[in-house]
PDB file of N, CA and C in Angstrom:
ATOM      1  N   UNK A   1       4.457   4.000  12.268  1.00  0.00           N
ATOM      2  CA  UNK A   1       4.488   2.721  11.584  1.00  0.00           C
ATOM      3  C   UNK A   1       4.948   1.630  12.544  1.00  0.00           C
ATOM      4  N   UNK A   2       4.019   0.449  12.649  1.00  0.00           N
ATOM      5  CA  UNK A   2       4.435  -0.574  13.199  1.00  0.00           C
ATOM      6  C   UNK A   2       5.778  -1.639  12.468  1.00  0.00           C
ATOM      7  N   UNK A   3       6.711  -2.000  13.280  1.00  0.00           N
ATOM      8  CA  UNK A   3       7.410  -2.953  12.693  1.00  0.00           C
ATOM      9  C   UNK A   3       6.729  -3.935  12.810  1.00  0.00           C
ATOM     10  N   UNK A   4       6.690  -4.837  11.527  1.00  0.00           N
ATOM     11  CA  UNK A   4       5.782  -6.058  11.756  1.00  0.00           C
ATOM     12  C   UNK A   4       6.547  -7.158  11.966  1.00  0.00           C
ATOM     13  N   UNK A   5       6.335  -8.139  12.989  1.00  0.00           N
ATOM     14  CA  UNK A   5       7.132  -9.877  12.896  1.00  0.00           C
ATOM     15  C   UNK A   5       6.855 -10.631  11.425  1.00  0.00           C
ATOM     16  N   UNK A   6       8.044 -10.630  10.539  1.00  0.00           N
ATOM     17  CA  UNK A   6       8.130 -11.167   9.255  1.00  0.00           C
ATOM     18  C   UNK A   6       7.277 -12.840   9.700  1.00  0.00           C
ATOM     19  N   UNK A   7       7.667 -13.228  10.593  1.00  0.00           N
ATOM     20  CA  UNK A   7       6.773 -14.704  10.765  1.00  0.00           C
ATOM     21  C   UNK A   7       5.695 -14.802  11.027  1.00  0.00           C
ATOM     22  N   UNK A   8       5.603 -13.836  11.866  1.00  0.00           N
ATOM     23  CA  UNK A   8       3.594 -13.589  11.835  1.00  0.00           C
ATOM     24  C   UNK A   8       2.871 -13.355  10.599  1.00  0.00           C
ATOM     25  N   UNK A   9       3.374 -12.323   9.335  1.00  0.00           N
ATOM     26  CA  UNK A   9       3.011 -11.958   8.491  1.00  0.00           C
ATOM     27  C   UNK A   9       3.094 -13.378   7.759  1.00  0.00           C
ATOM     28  N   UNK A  10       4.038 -13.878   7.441  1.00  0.00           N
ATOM     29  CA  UNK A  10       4.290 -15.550   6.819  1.00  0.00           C
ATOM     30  C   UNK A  10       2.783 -16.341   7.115  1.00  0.00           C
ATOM     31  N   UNK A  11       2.730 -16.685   8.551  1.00  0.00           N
ATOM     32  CA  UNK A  11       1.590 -17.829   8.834  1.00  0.00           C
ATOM     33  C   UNK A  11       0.228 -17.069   8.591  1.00  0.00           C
ATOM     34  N   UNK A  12       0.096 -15.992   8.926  1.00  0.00           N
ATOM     35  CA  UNK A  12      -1.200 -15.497   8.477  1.00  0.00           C
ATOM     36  C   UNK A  12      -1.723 -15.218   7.027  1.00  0.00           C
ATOM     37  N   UNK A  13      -0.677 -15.026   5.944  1.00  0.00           N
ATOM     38  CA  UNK A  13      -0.574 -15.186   4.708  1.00  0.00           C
ATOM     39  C   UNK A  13      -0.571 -16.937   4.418  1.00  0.00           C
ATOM     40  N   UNK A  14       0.221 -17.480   4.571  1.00  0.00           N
ATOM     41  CA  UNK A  14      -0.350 -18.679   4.086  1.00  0.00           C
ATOM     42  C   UNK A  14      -1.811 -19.231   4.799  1.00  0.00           C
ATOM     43  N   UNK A  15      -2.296 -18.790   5.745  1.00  0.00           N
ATOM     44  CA  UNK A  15      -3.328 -19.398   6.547  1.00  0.00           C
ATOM     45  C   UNK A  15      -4.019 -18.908   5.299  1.00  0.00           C
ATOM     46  N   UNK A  16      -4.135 -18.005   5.086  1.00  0.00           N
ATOM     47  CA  UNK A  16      -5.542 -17.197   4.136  1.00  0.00           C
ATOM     48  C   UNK A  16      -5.232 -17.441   2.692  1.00  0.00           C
ATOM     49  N   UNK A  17      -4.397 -17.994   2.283  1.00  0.00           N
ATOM     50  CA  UNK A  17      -3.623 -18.531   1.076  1.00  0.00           C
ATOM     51  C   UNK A  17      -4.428 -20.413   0.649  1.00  0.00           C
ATOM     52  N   UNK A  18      -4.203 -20.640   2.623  1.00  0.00           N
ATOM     53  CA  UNK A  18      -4.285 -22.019   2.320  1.00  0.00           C
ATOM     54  C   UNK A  18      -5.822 -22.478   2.546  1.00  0.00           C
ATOM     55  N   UNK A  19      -6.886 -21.113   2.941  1.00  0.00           N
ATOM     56  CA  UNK A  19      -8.006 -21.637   3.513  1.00  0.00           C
ATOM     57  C   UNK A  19      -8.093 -21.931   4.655  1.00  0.00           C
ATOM     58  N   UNK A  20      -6.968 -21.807   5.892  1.00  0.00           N
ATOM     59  CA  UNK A  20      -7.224 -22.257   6.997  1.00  0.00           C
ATOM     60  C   UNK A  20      -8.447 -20.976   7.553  1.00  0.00           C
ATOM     61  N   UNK A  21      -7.965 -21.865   9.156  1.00  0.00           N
ATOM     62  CA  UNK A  21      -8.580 -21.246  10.065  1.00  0.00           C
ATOM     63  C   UNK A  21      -8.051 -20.048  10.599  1.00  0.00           C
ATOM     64  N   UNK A  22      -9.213 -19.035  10.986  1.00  0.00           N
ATOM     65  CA  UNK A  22      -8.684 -17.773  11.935  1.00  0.00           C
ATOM     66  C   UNK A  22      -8.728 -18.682  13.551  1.00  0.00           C
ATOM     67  N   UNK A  23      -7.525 -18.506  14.114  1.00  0.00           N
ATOM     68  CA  UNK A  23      -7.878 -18.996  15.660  1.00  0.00           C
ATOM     69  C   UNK A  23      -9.187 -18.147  16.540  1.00  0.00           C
ATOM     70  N   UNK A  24      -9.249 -16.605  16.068  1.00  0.00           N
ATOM     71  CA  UNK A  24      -9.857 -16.195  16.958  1.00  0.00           C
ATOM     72  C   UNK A  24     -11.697 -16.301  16.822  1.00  0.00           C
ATOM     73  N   UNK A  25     -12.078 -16.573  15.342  1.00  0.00           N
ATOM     74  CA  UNK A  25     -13.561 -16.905  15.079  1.00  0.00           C
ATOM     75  C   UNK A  25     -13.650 -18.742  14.500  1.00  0.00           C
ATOM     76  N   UNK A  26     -12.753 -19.329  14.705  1.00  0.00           N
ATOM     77  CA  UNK A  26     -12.712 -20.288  13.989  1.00  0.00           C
ATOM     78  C   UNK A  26     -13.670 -20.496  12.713  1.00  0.00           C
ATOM     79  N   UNK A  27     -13.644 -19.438  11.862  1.00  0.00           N
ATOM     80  CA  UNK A  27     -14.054 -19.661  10.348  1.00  0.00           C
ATOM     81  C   UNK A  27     -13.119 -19.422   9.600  1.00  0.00           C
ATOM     82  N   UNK A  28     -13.280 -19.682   8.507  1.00  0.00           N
ATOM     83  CA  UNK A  28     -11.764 -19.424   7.458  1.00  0.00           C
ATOM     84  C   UNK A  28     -11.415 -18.317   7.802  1.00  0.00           C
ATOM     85  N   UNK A  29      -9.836 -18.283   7.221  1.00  0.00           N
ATOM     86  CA  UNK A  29      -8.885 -16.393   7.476  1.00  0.00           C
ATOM     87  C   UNK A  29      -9.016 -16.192   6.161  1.00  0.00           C
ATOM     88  N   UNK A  30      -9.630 -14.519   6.179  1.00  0.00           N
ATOM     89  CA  UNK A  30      -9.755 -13.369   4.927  1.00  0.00           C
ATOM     90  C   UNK A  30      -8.964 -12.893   5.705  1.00  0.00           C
ATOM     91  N   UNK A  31      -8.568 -11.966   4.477  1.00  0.00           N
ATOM     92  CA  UNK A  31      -7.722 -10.812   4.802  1.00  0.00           C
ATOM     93  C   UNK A  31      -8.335  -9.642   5.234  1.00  0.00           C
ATOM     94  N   UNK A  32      -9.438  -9.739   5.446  1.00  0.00           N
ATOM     95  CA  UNK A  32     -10.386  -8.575   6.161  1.00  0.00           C
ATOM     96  C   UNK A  32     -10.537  -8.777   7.203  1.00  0.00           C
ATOM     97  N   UNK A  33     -10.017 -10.199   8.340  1.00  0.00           N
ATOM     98  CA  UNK A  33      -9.771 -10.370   9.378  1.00  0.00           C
ATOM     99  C   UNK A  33      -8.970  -9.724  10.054  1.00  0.00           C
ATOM    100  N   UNK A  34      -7.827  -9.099   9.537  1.00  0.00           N
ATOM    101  CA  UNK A  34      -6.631  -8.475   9.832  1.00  0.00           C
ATOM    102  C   UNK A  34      -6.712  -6.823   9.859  1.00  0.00           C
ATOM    103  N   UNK A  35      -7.373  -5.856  11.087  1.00  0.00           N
ATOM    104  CA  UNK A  35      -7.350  -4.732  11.283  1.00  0.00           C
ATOM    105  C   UNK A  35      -6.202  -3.743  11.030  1.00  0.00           C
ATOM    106  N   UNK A  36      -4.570  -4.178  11.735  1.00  0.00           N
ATOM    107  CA  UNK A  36      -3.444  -3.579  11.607  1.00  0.00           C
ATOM    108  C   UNK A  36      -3.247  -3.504  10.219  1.00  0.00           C
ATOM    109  N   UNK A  37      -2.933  -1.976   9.729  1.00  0.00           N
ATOM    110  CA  UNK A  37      -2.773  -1.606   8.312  1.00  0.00           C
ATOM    111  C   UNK A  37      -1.612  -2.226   7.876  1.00  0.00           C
ATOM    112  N   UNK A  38      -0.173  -2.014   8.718  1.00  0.00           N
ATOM    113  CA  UNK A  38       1.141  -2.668   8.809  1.00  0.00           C
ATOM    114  C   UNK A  38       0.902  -4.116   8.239  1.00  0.00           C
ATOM    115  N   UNK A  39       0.651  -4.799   8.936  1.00  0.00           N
ATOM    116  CA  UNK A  39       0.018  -6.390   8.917  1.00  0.00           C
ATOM    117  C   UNK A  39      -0.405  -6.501   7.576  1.00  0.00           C
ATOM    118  N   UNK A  40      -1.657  -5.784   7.685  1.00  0.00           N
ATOM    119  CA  UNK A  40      -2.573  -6.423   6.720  1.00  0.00           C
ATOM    120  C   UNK A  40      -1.482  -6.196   5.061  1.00  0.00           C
ATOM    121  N   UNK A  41      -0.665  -4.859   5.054  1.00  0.00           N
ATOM    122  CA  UNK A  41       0.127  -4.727   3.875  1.00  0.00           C
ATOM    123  C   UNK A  41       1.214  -5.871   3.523  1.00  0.00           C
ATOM    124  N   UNK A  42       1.838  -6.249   5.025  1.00  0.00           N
ATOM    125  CA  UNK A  42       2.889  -7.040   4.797  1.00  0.00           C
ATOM    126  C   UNK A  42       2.259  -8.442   4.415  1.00  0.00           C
ATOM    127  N   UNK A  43       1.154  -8.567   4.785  1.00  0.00           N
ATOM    128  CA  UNK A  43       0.188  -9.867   4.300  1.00  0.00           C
ATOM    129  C   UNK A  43      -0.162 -10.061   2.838  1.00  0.00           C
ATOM    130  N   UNK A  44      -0.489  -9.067   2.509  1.00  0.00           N
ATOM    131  CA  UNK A  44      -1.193  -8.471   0.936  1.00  0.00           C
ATOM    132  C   UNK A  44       0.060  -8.811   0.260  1.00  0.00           C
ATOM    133  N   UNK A  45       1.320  -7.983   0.523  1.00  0.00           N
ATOM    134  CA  UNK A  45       2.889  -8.076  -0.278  1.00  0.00           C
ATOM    135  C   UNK A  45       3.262  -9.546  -0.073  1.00  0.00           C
ATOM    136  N   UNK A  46       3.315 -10.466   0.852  1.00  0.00           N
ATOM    137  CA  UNK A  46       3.379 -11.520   0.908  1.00  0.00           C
ATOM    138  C   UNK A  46       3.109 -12.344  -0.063  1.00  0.00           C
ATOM    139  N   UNK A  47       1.605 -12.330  -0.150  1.00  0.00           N
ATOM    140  CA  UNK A  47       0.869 -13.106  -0.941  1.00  0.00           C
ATOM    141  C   UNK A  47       1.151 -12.916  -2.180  1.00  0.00           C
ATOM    142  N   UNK A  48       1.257 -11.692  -2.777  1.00  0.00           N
ATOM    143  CA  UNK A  48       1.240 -11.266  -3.484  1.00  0.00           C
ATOM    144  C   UNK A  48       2.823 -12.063  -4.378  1.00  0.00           C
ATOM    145  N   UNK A  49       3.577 -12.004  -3.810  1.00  0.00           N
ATOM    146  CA  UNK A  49       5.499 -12.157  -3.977  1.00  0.00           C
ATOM    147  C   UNK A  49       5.007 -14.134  -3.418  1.00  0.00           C
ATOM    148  N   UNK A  50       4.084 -14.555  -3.854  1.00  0.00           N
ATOM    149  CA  UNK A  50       3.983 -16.117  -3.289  1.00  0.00           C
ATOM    150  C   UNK A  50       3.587 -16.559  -3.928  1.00  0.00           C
ATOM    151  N   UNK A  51       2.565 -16.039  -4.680  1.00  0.00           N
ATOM    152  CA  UNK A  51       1.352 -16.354  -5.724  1.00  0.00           C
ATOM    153  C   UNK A  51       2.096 -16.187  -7.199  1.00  0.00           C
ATOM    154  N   UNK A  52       1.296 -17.830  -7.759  1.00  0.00           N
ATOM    155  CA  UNK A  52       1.873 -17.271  -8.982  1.00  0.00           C
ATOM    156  C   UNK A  52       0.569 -16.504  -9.859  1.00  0.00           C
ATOM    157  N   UNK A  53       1.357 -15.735 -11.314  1.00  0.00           N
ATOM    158  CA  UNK A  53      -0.020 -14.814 -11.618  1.00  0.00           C
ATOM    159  C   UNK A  53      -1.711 -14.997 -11.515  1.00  0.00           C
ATOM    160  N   UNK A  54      -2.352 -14.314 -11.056  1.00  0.00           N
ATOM    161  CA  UNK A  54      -3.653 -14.436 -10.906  1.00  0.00           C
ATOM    162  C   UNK A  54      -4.405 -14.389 -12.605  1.00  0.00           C
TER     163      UNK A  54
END
């Protein structure tokens, strides 16, 4: 298991929250951009604990 940087997980969750940009394709950030399982969970839980109910 990777330890993940809580601030990385932060900006990449709101990026894909807010519609931004991925830096590396410059088209919007999905969360299917994000390969690392670590990441992509702490992203998912993020959002998830940010959002109000869907």
């Amino acid at each position: 298991m990777t330890t993940v940087n809580p601030v990385v997980v932060r900006i990449a969750a709101e990026r894909i929250m807010n519609k931004g940009l991925n830096p590396k394709t410059n088209e919007v950030y999905v969360i299917d951009d994000i390969t690392n399982q670590d990441y992509r969970q702490g992203v998912e839980d993020y959002i998830l604990a940010n959002t109000e109910g869907v």
